[in-house]
PDB file of N, CA and C in Angstrom:
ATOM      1  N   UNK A   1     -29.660 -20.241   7.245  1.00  0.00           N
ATOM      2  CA  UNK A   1     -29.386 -20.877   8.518  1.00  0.00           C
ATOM      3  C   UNK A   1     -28.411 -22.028   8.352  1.00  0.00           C
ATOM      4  N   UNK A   2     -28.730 -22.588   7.556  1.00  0.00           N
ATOM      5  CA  UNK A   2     -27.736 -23.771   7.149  1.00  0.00           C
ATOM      6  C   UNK A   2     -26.156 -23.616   6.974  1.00  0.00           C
ATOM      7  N   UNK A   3     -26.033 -22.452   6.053  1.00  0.00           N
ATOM      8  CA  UNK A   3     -24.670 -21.932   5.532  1.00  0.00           C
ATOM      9  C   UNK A   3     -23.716 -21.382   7.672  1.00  0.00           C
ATOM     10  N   UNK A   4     -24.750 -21.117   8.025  1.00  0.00           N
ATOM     11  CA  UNK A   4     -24.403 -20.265   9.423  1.00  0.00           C
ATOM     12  C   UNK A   4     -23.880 -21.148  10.337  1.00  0.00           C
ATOM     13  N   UNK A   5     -24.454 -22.472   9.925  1.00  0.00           N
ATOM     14  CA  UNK A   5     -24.214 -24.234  10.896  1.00  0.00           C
ATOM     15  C   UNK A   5     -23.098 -24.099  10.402  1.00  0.00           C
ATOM     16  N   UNK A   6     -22.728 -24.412   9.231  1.00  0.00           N
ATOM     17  CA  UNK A   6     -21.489 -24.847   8.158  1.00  0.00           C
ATOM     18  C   UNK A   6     -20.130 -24.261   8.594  1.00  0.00           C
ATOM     19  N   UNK A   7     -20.494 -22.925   8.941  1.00  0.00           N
ATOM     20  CA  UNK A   7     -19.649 -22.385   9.364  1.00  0.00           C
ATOM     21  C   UNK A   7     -18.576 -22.365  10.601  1.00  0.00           C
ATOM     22  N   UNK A   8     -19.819 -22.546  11.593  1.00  0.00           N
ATOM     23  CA  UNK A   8     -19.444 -22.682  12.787  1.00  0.00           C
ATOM     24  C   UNK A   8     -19.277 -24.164  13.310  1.00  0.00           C
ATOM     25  N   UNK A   9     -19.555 -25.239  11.828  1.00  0.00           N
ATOM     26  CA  UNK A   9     -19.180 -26.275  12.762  1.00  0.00           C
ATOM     27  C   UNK A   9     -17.907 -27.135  11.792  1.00  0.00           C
ATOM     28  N   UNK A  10     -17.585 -26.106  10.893  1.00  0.00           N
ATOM     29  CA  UNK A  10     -16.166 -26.834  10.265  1.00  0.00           C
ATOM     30  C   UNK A  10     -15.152 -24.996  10.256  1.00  0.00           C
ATOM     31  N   UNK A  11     -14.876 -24.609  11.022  1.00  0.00           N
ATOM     32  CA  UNK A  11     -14.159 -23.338  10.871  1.00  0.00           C
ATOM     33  C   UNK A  11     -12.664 -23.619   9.997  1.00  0.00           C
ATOM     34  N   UNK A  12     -11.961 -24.932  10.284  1.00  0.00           N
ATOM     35  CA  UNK A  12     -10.903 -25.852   9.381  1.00  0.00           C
ATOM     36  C   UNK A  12     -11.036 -25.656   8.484  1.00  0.00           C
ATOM     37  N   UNK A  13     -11.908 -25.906   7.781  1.00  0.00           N
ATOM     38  CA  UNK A  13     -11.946 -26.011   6.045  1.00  0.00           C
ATOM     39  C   UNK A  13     -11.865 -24.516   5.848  1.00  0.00           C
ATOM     40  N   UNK A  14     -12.095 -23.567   6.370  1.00  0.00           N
ATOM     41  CA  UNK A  14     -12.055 -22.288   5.265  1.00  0.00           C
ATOM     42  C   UNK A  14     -10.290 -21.567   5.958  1.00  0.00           C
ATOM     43  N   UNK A  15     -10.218 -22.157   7.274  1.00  0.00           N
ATOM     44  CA  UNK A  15      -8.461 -21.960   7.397  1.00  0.00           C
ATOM     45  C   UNK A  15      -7.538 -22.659   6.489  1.00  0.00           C
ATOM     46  N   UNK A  16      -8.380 -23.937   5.955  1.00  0.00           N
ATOM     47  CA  UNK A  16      -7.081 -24.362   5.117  1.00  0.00           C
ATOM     48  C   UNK A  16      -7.671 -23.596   4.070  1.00  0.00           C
ATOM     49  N   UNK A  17      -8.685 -23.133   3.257  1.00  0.00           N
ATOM     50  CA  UNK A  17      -8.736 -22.253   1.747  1.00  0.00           C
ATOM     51  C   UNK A  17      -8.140 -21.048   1.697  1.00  0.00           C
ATOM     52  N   UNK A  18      -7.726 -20.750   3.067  1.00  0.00           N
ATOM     53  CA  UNK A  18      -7.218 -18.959   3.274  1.00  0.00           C
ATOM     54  C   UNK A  18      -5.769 -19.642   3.037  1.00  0.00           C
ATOM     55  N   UNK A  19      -5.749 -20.622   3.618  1.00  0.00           N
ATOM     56  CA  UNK A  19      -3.604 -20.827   3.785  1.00  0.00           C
ATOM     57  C   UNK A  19      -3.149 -21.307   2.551  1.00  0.00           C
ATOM     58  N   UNK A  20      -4.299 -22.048   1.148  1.00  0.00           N
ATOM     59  CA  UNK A  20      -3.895 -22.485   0.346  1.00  0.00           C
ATOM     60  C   UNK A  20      -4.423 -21.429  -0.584  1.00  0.00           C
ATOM     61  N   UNK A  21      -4.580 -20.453  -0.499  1.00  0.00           N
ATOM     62  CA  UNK A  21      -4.786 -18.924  -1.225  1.00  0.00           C
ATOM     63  C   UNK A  21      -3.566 -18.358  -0.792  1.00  0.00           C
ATOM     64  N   UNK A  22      -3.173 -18.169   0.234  1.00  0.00           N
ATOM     65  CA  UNK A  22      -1.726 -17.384   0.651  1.00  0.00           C
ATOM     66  C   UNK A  22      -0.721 -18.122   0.025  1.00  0.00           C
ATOM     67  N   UNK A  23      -0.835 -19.231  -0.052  1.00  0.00           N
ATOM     68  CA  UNK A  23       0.353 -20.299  -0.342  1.00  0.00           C
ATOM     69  C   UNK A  23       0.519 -19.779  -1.771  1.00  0.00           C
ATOM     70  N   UNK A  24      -0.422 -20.003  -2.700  1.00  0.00           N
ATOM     71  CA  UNK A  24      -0.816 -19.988  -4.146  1.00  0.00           C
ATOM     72  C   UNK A  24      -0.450 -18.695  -4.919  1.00  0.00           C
ATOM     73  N   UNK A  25      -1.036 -17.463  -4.502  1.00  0.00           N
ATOM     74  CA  UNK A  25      -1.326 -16.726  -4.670  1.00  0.00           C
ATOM     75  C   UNK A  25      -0.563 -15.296  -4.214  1.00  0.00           C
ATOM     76  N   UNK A  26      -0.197 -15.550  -3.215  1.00  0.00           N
ATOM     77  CA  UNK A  26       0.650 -14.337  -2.466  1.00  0.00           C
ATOM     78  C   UNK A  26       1.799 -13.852  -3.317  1.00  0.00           C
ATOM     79  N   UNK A  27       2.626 -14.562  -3.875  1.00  0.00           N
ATOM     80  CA  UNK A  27       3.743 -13.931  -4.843  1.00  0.00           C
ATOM     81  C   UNK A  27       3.193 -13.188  -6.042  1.00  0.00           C
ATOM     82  N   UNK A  28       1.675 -13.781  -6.257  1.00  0.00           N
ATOM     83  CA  UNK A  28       1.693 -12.667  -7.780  1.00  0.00           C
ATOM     84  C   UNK A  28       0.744 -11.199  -7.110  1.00  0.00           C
ATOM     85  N   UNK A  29       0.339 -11.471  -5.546  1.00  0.00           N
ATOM     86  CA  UNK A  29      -0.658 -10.363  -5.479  1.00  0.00           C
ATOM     87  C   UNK A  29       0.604  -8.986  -4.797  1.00  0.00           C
ATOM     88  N   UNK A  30       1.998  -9.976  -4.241  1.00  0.00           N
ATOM     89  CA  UNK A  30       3.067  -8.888  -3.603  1.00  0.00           C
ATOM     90  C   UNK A  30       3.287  -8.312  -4.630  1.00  0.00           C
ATOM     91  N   UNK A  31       4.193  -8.742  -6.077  1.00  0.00           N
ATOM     92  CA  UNK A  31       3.994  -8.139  -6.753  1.00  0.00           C
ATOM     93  C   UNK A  31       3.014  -6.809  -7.386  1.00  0.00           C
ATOM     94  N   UNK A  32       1.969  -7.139  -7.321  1.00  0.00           N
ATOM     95  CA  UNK A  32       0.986  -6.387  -8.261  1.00  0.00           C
ATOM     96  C   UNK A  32       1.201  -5.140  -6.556  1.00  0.00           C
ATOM     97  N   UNK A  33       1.145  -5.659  -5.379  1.00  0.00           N
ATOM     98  CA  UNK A  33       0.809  -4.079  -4.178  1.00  0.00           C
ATOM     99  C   UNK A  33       2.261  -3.677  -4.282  1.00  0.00           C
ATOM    100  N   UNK A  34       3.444  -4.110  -4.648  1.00  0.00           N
ATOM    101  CA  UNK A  34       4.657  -3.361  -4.727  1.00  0.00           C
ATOM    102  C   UNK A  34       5.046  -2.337  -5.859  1.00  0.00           C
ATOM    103  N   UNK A  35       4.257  -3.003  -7.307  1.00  0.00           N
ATOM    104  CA  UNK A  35       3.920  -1.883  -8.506  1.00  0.00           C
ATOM    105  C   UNK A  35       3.028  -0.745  -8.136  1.00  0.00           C
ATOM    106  N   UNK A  36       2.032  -1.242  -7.518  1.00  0.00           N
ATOM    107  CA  UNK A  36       1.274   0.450  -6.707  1.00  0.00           C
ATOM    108  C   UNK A  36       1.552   1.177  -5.673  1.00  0.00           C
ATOM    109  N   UNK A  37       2.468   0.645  -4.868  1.00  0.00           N
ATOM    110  CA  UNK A  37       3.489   1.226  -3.979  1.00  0.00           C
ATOM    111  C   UNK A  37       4.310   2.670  -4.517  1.00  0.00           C
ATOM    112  N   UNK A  38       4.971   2.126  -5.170  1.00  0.00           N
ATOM    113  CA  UNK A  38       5.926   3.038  -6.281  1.00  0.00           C
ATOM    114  C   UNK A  38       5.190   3.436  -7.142  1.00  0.00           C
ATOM    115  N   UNK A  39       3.892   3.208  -7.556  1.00  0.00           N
ATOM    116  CA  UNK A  39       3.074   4.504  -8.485  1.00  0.00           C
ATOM    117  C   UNK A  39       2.180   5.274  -7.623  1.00  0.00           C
ATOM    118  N   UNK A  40       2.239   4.903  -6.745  1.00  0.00           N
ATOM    119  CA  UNK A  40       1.337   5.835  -5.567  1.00  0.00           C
ATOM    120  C   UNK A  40       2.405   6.846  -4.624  1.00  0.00           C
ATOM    121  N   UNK A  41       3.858   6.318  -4.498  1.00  0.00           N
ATOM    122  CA  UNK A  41       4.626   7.124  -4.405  1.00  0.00           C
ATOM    123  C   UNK A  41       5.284   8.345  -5.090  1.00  0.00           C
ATOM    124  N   UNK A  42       5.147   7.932  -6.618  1.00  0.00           N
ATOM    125  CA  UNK A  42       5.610   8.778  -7.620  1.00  0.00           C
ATOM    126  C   UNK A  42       4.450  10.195  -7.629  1.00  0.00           C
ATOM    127  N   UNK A  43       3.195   9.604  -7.213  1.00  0.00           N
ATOM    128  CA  UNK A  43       2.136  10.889  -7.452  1.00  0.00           C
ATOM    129  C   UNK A  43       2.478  11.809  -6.272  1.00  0.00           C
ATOM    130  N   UNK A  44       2.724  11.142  -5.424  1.00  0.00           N
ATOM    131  CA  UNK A  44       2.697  11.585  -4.116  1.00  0.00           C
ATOM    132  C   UNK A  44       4.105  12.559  -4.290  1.00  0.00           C
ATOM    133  N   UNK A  45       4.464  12.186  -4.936  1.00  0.00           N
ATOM    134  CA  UNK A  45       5.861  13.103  -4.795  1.00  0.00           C
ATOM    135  C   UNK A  45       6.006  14.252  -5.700  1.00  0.00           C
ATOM    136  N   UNK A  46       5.059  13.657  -6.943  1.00  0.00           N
ATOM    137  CA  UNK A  46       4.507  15.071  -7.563  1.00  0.00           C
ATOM    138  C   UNK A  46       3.857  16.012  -7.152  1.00  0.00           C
ATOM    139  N   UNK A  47       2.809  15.536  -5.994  1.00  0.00           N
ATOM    140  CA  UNK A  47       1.874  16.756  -5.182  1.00  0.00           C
ATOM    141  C   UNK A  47       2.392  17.143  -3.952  1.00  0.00           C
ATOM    142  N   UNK A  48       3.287  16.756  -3.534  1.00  0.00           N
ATOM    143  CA  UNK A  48       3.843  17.311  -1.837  1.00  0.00           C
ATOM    144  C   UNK A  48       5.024  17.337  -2.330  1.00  0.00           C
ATOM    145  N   UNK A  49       5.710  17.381  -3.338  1.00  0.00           N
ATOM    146  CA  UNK A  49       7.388  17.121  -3.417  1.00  0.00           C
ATOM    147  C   UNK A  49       8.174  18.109  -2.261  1.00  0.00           C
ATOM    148  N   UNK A  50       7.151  19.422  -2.559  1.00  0.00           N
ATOM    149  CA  UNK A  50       7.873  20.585  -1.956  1.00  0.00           C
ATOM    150  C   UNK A  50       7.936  20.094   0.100  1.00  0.00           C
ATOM    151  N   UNK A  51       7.143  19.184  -0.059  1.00  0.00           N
ATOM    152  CA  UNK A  51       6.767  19.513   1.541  1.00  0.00           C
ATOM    153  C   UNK A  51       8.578  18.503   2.131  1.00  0.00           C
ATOM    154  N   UNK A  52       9.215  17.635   1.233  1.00  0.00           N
ATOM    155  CA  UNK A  52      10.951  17.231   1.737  1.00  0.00           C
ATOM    156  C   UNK A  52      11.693  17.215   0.857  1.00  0.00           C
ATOM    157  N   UNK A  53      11.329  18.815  -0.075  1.00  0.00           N
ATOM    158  CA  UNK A  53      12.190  19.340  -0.543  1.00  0.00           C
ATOM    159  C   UNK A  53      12.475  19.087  -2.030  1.00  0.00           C
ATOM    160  N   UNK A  54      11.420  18.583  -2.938  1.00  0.00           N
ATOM    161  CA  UNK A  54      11.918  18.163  -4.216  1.00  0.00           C
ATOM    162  C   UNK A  54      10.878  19.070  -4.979  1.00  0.00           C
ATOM    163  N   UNK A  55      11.458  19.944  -5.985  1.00  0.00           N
ATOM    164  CA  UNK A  55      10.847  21.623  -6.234  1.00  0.00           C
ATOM    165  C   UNK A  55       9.816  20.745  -7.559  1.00  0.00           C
ATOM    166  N   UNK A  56       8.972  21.600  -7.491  1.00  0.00           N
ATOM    167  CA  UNK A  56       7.690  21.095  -8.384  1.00  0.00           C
ATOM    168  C   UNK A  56       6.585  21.849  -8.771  1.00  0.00           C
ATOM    169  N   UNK A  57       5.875  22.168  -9.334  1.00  0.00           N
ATOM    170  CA  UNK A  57       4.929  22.515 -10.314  1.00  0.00           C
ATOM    171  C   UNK A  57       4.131  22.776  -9.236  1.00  0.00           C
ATOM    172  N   UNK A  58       3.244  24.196  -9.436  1.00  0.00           N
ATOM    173  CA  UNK A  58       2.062  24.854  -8.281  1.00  0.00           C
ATOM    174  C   UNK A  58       0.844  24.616  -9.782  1.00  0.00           C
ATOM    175  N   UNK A  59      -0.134  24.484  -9.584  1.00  0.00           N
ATOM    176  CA  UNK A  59      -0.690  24.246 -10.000  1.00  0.00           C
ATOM    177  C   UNK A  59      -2.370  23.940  -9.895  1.00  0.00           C
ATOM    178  N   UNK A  60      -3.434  24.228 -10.576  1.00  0.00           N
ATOM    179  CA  UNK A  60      -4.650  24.404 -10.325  1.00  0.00           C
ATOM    180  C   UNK A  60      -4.953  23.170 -10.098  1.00  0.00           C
ATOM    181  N   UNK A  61      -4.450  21.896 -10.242  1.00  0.00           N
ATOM    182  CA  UNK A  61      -4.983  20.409  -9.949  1.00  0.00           C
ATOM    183  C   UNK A  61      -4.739  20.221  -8.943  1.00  0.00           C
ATOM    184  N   UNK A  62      -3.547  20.627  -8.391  1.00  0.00           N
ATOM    185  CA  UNK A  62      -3.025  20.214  -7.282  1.00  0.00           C
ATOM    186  C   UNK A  62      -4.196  20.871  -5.703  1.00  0.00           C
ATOM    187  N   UNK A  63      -4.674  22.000  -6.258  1.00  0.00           N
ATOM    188  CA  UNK A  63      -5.367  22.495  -5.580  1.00  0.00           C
ATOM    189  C   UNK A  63      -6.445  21.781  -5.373  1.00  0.00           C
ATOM    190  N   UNK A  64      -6.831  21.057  -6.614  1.00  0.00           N
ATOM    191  CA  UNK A  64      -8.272  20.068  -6.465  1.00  0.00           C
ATOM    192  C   UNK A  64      -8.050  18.894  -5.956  1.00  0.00           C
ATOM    193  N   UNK A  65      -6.781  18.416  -5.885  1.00  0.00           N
ATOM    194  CA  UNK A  65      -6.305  16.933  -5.470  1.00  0.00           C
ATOM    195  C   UNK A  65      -6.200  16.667  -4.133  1.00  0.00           C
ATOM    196  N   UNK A  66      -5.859  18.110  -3.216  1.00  0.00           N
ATOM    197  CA  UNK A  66      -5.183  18.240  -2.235  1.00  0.00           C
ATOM    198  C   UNK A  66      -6.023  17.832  -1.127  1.00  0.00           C
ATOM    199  N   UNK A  67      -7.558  18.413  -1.140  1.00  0.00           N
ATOM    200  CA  UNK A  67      -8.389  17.360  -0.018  1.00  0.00           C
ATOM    201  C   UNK A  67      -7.823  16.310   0.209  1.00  0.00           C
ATOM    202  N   UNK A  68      -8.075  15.416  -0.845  1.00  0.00           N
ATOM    203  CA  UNK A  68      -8.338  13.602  -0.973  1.00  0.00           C
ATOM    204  C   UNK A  68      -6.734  13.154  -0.443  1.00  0.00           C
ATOM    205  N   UNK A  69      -5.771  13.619  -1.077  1.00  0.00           N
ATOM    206  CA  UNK A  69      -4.730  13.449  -0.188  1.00  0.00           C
ATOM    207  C   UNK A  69      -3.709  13.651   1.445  1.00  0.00           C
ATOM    208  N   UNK A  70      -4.351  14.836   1.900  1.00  0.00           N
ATOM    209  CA  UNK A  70      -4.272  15.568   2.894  1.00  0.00           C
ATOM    210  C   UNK A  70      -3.662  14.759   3.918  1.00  0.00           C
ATOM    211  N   UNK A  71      -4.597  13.673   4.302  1.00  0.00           N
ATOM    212  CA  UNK A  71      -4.836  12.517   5.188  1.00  0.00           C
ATOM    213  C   UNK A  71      -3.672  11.705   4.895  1.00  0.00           C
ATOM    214  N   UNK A  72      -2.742  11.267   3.759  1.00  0.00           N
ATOM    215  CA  UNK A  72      -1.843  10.108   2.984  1.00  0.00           C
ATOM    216  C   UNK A  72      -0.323  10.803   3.338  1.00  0.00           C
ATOM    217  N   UNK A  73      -0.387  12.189   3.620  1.00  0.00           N
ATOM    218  CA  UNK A  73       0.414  12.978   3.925  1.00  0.00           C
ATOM    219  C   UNK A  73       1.342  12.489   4.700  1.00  0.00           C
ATOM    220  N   UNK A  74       0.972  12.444   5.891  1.00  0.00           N
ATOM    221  CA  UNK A  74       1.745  11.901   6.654  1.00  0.00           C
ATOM    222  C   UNK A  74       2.671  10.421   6.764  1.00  0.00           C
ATOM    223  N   UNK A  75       1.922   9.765   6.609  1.00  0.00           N
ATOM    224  CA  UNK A  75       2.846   8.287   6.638  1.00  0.00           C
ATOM    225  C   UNK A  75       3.719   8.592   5.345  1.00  0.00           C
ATOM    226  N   UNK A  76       3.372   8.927   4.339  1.00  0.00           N
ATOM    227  CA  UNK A  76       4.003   8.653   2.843  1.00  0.00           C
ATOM    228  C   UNK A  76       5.296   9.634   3.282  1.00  0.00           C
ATOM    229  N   UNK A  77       5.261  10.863   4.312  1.00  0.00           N
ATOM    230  CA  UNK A  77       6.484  11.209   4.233  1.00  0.00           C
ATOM    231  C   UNK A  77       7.631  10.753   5.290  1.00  0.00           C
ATOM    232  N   UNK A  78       6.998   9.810   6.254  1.00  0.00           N
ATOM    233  CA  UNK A  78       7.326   9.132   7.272  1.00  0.00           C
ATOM    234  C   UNK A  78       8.367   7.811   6.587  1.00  0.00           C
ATOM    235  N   UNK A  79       7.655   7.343   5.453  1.00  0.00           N
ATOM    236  CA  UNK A  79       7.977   6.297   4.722  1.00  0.00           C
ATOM    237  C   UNK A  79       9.556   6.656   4.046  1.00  0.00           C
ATOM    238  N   UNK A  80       9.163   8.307   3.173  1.00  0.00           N
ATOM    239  CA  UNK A  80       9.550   8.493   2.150  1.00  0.00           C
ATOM    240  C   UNK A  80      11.138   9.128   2.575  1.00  0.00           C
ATOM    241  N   UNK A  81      10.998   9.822   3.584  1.00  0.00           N
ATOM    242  CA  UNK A  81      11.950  10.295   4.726  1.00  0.00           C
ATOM    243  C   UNK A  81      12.865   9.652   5.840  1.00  0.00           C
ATOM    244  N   UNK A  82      12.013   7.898   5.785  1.00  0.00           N
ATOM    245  CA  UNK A  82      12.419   7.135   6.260  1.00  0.00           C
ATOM    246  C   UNK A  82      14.257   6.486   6.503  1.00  0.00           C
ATOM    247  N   UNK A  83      15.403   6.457   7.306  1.00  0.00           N
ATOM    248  CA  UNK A  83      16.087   6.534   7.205  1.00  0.00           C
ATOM    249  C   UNK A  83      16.554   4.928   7.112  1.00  0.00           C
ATOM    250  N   UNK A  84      17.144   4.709   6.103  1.00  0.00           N
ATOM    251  CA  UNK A  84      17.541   3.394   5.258  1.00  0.00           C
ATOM    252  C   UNK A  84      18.765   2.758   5.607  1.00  0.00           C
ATOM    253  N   UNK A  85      18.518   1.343   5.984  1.00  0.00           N
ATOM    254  CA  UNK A  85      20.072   0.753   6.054  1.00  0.00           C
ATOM    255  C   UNK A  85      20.347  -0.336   5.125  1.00  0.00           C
ATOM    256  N   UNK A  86      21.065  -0.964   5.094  1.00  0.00           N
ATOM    257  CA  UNK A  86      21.620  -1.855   4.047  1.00  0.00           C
ATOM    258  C   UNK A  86      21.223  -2.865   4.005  1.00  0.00           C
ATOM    259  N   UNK A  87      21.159  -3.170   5.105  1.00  0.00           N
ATOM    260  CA  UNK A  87      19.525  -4.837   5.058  1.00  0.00           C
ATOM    261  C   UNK A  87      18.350  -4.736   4.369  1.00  0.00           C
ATOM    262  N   UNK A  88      18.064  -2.928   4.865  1.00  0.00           N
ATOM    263  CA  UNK A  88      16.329  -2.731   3.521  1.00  0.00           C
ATOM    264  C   UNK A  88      16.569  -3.012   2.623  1.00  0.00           C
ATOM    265  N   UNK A  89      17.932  -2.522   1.807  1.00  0.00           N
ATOM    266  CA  UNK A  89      18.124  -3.009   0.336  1.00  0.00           C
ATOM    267  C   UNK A  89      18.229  -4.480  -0.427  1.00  0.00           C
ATOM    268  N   UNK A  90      18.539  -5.431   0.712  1.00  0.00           N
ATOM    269  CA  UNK A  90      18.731  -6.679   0.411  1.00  0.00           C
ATOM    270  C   UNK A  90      17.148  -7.569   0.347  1.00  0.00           C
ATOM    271  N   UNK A  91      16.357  -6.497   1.047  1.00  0.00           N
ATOM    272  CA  UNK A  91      15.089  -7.711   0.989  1.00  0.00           C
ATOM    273  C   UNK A  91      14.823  -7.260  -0.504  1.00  0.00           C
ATOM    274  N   UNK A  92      14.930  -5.827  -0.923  1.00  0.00           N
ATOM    275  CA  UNK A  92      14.014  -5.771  -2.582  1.00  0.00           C
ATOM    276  C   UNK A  92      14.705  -6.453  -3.204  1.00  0.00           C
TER     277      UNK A  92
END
């Protein structure tokens, strides 16, 4: 009950621990989701390559993999298909 007071009667203090976690912290965690970006893309392109055209390996895993991915399908080729201008390149 106490912790539940605490909460609701300083909501400040845990906005400034979130903004001085973002402040702190945000450059090494972009990093680390931009390295799994591009290794989650690379798989992805090993198991659907065929679906925008990049020829690839049929295979008995792929058959077992293909549930769990099914669903990732879509955006990743939305992303991957995505048509690029010269400003995208300047933010990486």
């Amino acid at each position: 009950m106490h912790s539940l007071l605490k909460k609701v009667k300083y909501p400040w203090i845990q906005t400034i621990k979130d903004y001085l976690k973002g402040f702190f912290i945000y450059s090494l965690v972009e990093g680390v989701y931009k390295e799994r970006r591009c290794l989650d893309d690379q798989f992805m392109l090993g198991m659907f390559g065929k679906v925008i055209g990049f020829p690839g390996l049929f295979n008995y895993y792929y058959l077992r993999l293909f549930p769990y991915y099914v669903k990732r399908l879509g955006p990743w080729k939305r992303r991957v298909l995505r048509e690029r201008d010269f400003f995208d390149h300047i933010r990486d």
